[in-house]
N, C-alpha and C. Protein backbone atom coordinates (compact mmCIF):
# COMPACT_ATOMS: atom_id res chain seq x y z
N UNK A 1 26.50 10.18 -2.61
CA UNK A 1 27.54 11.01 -2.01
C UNK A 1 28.75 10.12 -1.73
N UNK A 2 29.99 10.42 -2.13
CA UNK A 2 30.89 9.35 -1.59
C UNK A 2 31.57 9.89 -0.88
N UNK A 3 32.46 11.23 -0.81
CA UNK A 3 33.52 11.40 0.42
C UNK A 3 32.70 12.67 1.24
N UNK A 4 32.55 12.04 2.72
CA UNK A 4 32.23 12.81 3.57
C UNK A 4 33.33 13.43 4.74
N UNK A 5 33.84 14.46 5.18
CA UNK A 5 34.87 15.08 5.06
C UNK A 5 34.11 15.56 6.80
N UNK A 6 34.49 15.15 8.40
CA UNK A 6 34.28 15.55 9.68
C UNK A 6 35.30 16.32 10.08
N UNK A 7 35.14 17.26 10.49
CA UNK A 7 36.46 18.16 10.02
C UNK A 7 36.89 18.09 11.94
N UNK A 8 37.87 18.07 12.01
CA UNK A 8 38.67 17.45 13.55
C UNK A 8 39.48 18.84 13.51
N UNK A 9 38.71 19.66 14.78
CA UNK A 9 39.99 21.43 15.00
C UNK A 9 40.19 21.23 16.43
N UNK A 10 39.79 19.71 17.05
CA UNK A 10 40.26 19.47 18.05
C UNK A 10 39.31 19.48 19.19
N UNK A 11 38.11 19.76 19.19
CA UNK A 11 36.83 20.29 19.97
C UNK A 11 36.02 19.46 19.65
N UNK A 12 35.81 18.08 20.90
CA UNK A 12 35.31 17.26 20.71
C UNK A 12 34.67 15.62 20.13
N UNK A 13 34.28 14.37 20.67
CA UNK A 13 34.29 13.26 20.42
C UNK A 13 33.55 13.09 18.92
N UNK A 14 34.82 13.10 18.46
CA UNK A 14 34.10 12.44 16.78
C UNK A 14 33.82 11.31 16.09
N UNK A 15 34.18 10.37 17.10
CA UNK A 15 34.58 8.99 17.03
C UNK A 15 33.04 8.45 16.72
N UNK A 16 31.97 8.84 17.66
CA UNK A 16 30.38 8.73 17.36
C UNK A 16 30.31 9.42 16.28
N UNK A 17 30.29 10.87 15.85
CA UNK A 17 29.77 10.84 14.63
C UNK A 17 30.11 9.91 13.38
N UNK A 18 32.03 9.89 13.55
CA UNK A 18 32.26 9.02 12.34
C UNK A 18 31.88 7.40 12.09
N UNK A 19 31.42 6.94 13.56
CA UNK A 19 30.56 5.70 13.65
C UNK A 19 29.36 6.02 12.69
N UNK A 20 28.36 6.75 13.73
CA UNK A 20 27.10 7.15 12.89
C UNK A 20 27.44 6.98 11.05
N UNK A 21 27.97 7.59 10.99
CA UNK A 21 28.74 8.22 9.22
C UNK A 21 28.43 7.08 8.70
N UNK A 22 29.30 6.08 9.09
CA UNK A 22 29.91 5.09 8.20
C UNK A 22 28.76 3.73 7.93
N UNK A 23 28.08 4.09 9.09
CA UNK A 23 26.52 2.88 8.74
C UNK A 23 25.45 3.60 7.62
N UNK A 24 26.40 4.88 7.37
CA UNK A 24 25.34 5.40 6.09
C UNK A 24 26.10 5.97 5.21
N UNK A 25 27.34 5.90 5.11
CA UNK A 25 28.36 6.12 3.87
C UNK A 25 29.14 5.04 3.66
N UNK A 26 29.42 5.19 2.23
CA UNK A 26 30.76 4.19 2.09
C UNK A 26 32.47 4.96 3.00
N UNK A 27 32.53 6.04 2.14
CA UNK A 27 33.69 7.07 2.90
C UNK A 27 33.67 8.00 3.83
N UNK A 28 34.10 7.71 4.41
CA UNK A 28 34.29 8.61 5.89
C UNK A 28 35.53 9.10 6.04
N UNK A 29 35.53 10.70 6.57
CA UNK A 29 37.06 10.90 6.40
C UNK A 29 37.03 11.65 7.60
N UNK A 30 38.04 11.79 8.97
CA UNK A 30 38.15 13.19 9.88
C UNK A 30 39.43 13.20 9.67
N UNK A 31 39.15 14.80 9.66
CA UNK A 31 40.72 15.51 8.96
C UNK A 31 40.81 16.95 9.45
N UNK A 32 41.81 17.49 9.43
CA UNK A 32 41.93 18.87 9.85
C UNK A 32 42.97 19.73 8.67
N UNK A 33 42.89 18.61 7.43
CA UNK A 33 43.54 19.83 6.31
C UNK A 33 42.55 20.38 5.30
N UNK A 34 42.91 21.18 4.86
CA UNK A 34 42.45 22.20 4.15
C UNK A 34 42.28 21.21 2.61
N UNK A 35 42.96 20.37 2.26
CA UNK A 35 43.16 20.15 0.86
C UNK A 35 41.86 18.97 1.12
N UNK A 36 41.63 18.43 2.03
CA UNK A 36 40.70 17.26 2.50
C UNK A 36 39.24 17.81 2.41
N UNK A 37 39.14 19.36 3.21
CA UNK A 37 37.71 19.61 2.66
C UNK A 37 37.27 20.31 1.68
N UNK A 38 38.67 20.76 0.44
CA UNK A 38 37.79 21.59 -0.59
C UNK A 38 37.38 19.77 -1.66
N UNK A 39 38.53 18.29 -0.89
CA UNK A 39 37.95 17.25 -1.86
C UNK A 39 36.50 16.80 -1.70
N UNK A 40 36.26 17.17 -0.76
CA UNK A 40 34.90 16.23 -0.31
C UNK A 40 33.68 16.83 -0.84
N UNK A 41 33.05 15.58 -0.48
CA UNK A 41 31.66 15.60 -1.75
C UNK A 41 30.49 16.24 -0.79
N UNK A 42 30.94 16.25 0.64
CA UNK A 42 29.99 16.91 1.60
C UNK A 42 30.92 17.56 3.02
N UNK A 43 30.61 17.82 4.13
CA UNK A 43 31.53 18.79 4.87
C UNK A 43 30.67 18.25 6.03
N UNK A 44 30.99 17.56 7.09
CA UNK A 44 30.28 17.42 8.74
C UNK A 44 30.79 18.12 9.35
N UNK A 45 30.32 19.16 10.21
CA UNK A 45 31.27 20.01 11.12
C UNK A 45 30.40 19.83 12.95
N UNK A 46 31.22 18.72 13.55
CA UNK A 46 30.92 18.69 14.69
C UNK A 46 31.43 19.53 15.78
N UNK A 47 31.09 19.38 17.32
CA UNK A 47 32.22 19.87 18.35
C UNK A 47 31.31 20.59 19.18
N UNK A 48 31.74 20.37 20.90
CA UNK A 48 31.69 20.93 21.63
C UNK A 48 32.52 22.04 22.28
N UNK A 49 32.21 22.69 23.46
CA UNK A 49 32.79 23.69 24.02
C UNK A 49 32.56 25.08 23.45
N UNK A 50 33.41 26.05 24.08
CA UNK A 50 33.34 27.75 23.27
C UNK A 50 33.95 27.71 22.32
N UNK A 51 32.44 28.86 21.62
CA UNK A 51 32.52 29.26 20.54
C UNK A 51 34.16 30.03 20.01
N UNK A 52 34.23 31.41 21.19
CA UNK A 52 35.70 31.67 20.55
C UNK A 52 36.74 30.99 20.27
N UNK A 53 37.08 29.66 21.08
CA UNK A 53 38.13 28.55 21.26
C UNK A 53 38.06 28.03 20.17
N UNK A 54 36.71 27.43 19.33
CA UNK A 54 36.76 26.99 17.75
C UNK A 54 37.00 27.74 17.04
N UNK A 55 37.13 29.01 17.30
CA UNK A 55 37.04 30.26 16.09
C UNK A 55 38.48 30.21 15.93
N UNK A 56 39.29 30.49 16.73
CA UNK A 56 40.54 30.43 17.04
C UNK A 56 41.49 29.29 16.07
N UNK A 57 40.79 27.59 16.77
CA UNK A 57 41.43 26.45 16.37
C UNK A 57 40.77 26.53 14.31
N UNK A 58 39.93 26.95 14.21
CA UNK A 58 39.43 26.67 12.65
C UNK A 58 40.62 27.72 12.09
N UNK A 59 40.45 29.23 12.65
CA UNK A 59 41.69 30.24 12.05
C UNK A 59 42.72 29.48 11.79
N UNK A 60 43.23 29.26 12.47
CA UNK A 60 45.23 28.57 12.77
C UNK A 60 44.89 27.66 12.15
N UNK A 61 44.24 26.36 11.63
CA UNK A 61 44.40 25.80 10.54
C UNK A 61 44.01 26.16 9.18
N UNK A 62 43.43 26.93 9.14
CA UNK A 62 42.98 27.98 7.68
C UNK A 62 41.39 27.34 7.58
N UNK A 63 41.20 25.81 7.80
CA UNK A 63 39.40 25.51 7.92
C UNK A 63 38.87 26.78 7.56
N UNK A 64 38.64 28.11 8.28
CA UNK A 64 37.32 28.58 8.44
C UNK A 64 37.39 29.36 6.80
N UNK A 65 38.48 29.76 6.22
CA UNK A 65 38.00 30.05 4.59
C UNK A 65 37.75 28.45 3.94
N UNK A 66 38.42 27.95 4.25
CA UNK A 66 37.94 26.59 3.22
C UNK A 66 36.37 26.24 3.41
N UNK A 67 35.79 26.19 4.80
CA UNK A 67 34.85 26.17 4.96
C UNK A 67 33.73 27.12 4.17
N UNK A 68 33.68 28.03 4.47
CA UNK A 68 33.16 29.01 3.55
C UNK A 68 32.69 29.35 2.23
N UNK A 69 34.49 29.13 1.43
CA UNK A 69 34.61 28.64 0.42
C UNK A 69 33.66 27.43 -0.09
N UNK A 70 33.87 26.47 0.35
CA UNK A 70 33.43 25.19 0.08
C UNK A 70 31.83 25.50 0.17
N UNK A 71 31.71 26.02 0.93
CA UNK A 71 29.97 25.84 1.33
C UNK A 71 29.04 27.15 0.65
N UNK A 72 29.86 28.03 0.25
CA UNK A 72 29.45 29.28 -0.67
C UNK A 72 29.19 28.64 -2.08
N UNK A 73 29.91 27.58 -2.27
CA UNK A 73 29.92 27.34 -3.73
C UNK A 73 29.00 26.17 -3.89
N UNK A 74 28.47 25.73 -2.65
CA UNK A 74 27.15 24.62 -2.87
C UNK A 74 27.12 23.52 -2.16
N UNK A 75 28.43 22.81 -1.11
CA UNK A 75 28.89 21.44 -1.28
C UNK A 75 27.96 21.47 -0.23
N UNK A 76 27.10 20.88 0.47
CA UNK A 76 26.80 20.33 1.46
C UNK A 76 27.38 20.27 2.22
N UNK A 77 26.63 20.91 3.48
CA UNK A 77 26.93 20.97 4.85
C UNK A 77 26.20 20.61 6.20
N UNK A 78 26.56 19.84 6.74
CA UNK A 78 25.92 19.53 8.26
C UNK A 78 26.82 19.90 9.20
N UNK A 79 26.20 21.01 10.36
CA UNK A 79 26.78 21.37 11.63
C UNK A 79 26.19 20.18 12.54
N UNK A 80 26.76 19.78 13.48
CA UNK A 80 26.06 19.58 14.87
C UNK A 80 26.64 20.28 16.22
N UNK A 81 25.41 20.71 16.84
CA UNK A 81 25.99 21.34 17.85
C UNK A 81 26.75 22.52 17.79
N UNK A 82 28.01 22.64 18.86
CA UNK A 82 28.70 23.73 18.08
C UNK A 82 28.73 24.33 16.64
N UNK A 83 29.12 23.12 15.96
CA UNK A 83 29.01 23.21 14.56
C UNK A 83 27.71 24.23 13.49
N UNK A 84 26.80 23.94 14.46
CA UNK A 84 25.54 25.34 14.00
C UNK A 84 25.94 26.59 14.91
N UNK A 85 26.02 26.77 15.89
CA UNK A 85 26.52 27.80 16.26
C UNK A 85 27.33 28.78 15.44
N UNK A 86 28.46 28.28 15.04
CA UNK A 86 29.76 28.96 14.60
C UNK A 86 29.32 28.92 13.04
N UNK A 87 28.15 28.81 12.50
CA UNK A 87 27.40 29.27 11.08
C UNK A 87 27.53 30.54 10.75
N UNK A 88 27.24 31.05 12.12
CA UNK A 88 26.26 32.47 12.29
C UNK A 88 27.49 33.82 12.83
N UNK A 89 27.29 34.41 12.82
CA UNK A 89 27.76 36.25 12.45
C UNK A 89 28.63 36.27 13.81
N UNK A 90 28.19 36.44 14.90
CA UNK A 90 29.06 36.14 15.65
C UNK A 90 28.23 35.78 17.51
N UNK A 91 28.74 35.29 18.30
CA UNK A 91 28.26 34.78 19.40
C UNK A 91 28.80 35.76 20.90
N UNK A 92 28.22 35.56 21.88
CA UNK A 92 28.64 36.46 23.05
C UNK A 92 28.81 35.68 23.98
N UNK A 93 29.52 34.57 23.95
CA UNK A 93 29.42 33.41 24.55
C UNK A 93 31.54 33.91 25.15
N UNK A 94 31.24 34.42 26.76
CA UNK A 94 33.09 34.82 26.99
C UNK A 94 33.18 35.90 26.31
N UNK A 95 32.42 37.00 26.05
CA UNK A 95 32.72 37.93 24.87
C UNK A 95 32.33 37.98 24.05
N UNK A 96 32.50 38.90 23.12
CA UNK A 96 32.05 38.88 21.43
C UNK A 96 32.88 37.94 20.82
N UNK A 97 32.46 37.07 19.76
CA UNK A 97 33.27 36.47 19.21
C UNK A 97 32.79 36.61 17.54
N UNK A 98 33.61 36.46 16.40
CA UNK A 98 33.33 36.38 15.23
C UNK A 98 32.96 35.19 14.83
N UNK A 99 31.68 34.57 14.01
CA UNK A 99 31.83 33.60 13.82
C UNK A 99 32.01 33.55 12.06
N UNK A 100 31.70 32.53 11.35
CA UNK A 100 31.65 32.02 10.07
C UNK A 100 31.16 32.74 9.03
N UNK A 101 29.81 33.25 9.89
CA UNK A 101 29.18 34.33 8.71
C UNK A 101 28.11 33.97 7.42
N UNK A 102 28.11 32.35 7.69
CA UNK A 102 27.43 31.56 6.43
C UNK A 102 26.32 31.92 6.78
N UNK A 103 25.10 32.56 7.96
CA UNK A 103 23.85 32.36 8.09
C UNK A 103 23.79 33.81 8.85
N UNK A 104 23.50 35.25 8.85
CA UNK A 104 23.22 36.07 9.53
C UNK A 104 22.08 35.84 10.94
N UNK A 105 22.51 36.20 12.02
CA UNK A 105 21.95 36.43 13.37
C UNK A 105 23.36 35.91 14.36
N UNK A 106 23.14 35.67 15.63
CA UNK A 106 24.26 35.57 16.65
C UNK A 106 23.61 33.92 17.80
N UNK A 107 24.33 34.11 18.38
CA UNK A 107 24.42 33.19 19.34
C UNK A 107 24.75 33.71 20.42
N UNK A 108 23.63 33.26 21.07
CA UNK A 108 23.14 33.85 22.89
C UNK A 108 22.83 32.92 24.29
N UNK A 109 23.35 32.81 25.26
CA UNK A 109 23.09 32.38 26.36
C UNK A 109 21.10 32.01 26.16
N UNK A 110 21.02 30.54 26.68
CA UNK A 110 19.68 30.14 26.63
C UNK A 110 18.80 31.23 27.67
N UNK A 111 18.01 31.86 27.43
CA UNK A 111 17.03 32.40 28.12
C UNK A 111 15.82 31.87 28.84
N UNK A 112 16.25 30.75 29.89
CA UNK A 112 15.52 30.13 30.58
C UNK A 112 15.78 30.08 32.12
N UNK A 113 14.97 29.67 32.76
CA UNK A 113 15.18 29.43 34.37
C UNK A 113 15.20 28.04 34.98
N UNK A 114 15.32 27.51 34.21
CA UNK A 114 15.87 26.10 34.36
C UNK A 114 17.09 25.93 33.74
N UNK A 115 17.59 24.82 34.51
CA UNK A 115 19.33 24.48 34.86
C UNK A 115 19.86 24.36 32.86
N UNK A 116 21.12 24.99 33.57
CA UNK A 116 21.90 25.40 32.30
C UNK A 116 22.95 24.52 32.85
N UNK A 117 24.25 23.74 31.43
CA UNK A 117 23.31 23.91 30.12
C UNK A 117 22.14 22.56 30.47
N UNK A 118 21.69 22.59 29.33
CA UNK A 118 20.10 21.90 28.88
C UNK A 118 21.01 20.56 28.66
N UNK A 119 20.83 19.38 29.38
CA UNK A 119 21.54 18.05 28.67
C UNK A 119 20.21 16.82 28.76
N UNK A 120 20.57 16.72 28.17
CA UNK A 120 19.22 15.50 28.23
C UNK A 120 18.13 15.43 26.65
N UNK A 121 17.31 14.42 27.03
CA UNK A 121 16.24 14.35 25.77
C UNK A 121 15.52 15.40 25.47
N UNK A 122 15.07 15.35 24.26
CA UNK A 122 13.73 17.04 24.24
C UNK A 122 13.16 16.74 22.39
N UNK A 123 11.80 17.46 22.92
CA UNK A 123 11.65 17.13 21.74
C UNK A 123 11.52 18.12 21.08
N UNK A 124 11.36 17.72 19.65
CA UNK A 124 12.26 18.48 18.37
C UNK A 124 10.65 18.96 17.24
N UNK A 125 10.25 20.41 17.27
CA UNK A 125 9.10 20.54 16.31
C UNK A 125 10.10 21.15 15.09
N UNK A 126 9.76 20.58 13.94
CA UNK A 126 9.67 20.83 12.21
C UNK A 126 8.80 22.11 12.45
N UNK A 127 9.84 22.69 11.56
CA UNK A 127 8.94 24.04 11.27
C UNK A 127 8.64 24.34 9.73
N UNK A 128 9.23 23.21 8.63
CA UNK A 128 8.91 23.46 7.35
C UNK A 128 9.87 22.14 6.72
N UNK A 129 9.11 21.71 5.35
CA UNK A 129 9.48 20.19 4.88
C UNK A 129 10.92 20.56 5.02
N UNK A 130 11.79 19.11 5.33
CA UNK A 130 12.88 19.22 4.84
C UNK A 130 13.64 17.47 4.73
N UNK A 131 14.31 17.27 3.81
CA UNK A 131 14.57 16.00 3.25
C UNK A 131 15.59 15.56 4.84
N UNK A 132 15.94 16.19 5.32
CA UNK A 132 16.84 15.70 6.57
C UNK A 132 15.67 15.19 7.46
N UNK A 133 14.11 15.55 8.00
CA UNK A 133 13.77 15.00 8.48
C UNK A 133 12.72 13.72 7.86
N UNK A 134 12.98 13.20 6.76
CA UNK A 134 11.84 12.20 5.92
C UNK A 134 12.08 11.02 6.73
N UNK A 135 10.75 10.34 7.49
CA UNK A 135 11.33 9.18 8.34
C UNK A 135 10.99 9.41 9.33
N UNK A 136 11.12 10.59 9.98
CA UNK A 136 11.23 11.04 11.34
C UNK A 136 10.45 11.73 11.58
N UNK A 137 9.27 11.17 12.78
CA UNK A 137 7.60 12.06 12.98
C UNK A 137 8.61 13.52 13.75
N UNK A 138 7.18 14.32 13.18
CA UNK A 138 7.44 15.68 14.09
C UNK A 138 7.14 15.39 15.60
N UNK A 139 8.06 15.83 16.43
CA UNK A 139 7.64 15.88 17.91
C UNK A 139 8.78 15.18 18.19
N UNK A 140 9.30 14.34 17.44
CA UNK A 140 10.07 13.29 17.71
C UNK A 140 11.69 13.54 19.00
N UNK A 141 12.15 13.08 19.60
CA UNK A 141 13.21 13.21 20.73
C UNK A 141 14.23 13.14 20.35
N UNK A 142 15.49 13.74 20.98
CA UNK A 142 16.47 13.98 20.35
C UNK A 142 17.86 14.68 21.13
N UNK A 143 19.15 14.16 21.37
CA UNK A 143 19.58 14.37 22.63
C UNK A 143 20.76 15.76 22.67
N UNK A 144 20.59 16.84 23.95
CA UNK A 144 20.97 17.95 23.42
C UNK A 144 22.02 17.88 24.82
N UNK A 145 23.08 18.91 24.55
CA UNK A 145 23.82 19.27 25.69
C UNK A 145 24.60 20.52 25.10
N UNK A 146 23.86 21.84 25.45
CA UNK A 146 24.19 22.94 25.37
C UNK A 146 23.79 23.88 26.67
N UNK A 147 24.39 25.20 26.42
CA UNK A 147 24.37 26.35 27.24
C UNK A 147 23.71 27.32 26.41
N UNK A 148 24.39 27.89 25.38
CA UNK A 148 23.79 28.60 23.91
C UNK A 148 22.94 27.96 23.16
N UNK A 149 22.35 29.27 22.49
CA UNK A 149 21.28 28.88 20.72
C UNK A 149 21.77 29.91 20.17
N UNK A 150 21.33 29.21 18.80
CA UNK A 150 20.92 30.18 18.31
C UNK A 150 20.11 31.04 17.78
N UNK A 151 20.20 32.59 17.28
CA UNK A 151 19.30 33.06 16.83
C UNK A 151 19.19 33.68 15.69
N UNK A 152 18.60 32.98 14.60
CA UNK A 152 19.07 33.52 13.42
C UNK A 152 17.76 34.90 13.12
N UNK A 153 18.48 35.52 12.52
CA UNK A 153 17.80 37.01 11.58
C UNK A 153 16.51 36.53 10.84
N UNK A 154 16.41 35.52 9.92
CA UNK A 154 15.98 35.06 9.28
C UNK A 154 14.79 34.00 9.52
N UNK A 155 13.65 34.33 9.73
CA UNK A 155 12.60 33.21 10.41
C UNK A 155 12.61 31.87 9.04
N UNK A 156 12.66 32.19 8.05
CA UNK A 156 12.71 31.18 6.66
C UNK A 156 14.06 30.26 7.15
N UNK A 157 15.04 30.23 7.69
CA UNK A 157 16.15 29.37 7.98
C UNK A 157 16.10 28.72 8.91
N UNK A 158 14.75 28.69 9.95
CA UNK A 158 14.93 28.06 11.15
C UNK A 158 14.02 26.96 10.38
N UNK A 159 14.69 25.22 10.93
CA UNK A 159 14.06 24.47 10.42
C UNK A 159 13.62 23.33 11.66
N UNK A 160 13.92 23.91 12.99
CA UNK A 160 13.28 23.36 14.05
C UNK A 160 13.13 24.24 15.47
N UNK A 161 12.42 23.77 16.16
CA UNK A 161 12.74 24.36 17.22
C UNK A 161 12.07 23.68 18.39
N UNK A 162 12.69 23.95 19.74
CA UNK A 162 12.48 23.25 20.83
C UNK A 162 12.40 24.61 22.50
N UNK A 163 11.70 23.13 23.07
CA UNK A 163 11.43 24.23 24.50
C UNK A 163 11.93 23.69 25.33
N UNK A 164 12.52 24.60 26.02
CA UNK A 164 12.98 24.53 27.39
C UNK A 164 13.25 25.32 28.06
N UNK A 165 11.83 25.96 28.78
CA UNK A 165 12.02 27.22 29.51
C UNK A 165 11.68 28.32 28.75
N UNK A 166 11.76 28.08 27.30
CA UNK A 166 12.06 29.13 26.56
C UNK A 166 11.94 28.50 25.03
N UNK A 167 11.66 28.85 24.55
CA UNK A 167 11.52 28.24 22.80
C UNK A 167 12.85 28.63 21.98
N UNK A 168 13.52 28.10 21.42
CA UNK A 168 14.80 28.40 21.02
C UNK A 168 15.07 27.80 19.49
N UNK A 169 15.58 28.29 18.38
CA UNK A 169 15.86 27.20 17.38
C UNK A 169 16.62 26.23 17.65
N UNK A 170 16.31 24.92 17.51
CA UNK A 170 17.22 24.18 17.21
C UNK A 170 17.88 22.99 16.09
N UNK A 171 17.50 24.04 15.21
CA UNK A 171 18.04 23.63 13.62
C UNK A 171 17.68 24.29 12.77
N UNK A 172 18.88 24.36 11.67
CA UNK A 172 18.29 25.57 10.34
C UNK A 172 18.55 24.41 9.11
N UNK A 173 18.75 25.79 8.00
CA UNK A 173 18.90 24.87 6.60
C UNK A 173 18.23 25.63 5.95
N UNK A 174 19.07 26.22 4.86
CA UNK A 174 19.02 26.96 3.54
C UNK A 174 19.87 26.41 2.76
N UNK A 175 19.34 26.03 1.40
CA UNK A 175 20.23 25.40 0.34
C UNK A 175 20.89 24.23 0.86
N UNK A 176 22.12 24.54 0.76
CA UNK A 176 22.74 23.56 0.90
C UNK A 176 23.39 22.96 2.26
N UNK A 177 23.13 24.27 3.30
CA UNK A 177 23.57 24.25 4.72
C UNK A 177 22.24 23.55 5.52
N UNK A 178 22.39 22.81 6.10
CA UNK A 178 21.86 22.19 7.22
C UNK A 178 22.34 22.01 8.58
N UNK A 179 21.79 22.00 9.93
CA UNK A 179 23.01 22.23 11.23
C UNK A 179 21.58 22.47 12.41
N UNK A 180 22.11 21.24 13.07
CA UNK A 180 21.13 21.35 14.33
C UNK A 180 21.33 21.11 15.73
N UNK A 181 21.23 21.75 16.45
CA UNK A 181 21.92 21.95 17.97
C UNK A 181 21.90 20.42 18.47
N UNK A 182 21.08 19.38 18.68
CA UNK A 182 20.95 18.41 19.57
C UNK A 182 22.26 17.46 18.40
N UNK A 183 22.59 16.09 19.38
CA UNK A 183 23.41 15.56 18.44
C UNK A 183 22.78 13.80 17.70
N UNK A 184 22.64 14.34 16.56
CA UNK A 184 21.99 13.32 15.92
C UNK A 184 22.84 11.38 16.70
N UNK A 185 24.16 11.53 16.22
CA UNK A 185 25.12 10.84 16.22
C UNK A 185 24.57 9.99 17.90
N UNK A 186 23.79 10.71 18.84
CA UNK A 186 23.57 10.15 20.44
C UNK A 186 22.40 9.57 20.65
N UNK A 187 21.68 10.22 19.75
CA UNK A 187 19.98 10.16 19.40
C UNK A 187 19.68 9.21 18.86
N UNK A 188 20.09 7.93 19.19
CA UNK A 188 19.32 6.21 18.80
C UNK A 188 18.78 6.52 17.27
N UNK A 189 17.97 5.49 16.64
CA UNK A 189 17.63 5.23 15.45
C UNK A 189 17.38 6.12 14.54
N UNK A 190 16.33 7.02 15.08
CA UNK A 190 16.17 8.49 14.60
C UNK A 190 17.07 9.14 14.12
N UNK A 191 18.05 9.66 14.91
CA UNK A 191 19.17 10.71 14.74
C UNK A 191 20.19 9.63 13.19
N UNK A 192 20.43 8.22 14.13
CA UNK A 192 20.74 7.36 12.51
C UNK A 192 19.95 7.55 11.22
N UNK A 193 18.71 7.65 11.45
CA UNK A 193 17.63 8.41 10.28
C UNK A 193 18.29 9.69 9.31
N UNK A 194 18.49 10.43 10.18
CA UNK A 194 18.97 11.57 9.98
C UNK A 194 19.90 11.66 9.36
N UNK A 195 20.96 11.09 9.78
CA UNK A 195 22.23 11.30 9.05
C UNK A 195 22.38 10.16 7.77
N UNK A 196 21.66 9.11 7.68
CA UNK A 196 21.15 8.57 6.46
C UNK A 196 20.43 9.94 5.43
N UNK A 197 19.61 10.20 6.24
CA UNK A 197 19.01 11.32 5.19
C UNK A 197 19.89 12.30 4.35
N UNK A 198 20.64 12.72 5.58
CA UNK A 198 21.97 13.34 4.55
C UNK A 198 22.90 13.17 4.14
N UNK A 199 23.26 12.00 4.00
CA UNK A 199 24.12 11.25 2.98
C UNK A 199 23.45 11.17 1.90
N UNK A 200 22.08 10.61 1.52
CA UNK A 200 21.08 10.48 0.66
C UNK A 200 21.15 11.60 -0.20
């Protein structure tokens, strides 16, 4: 893989992922034009905060068709965090919001009774092979700081999931999309595992 393309709409420290990146790519790129991610050979889409607020910042730079575009036609994709969220159809996170549309189901307030959001370690069950986790035992820990999950339509797309309070996905992947709530980029050696894996 040579150009990896972190797409910057202003929502959140990218500076760790593009660290992470670069101990497992040659090219690393964060960018917020349009002509930058139909070049790239893969697409990272990080970021914290609300969902509508990214929906918004991806619109006004045009991102969210390029995105689409780009990822309809095959290129590889990793969400983190937000970044899986805003996959999916749309979220109720402040309202209804529209999201991306690449993965049918929504995004919902965690359904637990313990303290929101969820920040801290947790561990992470595989729910079916996937080349993003080769390296990395099932059960394995992994560091999360959310309020929302999601919930996809589709039980075949969930490719992890975790408890807290409540069992929740926290990671999918069909084809060529991959995207998992905790953030690899915080998550010590492992999560470096990871994002080796998908550069690979």
């Amino acid at each position: 893989m040579d150009l990896i393309v972190i797409i910057d709409y202003g929502m959140g420290n990218l500076r760790s992922v593009e660290k992470a990146l670069e101990k497992a790519s040659r090219q690393v790129m964060v960018s917020h034009n349009q002509g930058d991610v139909r070049a790239a050979d893969a697409i990272v889409l990080p970021g914290v905060g609300a969902f509508g607020d990214a929906m918004v910042r991806l619109k006004r730079l045009g991102l969210d068709a390029a995105i689409k575009e780009e990822v309809t036609a095959g290129k590889p994709f990793l969400g983190i965090c937000l970044g899986l969220a805003l996959l999916f159809e749309e979220s109720d996170e402040h309202g209804v919001h529209e999201g991306l549309g690449l993965l049918p189901g929504r995004v919902e307030l965690l359904p637990t009774n313990l303290k929101i959001p969820h920040i801290g370690w947790n561990r992470v069950s595989v729910q079916k092979e996937s080349r993003l986790f080769d390296g990395v035992p099932n059960g394995s820990f992994f560091y999360f700081v959310h309020s929302y999950a999601v919930v996809p339509k589709i039980d075949s797309d969930v490719l992890c999931r975790t408890e807290y309070g409540c069992e929740f996905a926290s990671g999918v992947e069909r084809d060529n999309i991959a995207a998992v709530q905790f953030h690899p980029e915080k998550s010590s050696s492992l999560g470096l595992r990871m994002l080796e894996n998908f550069v690979s």
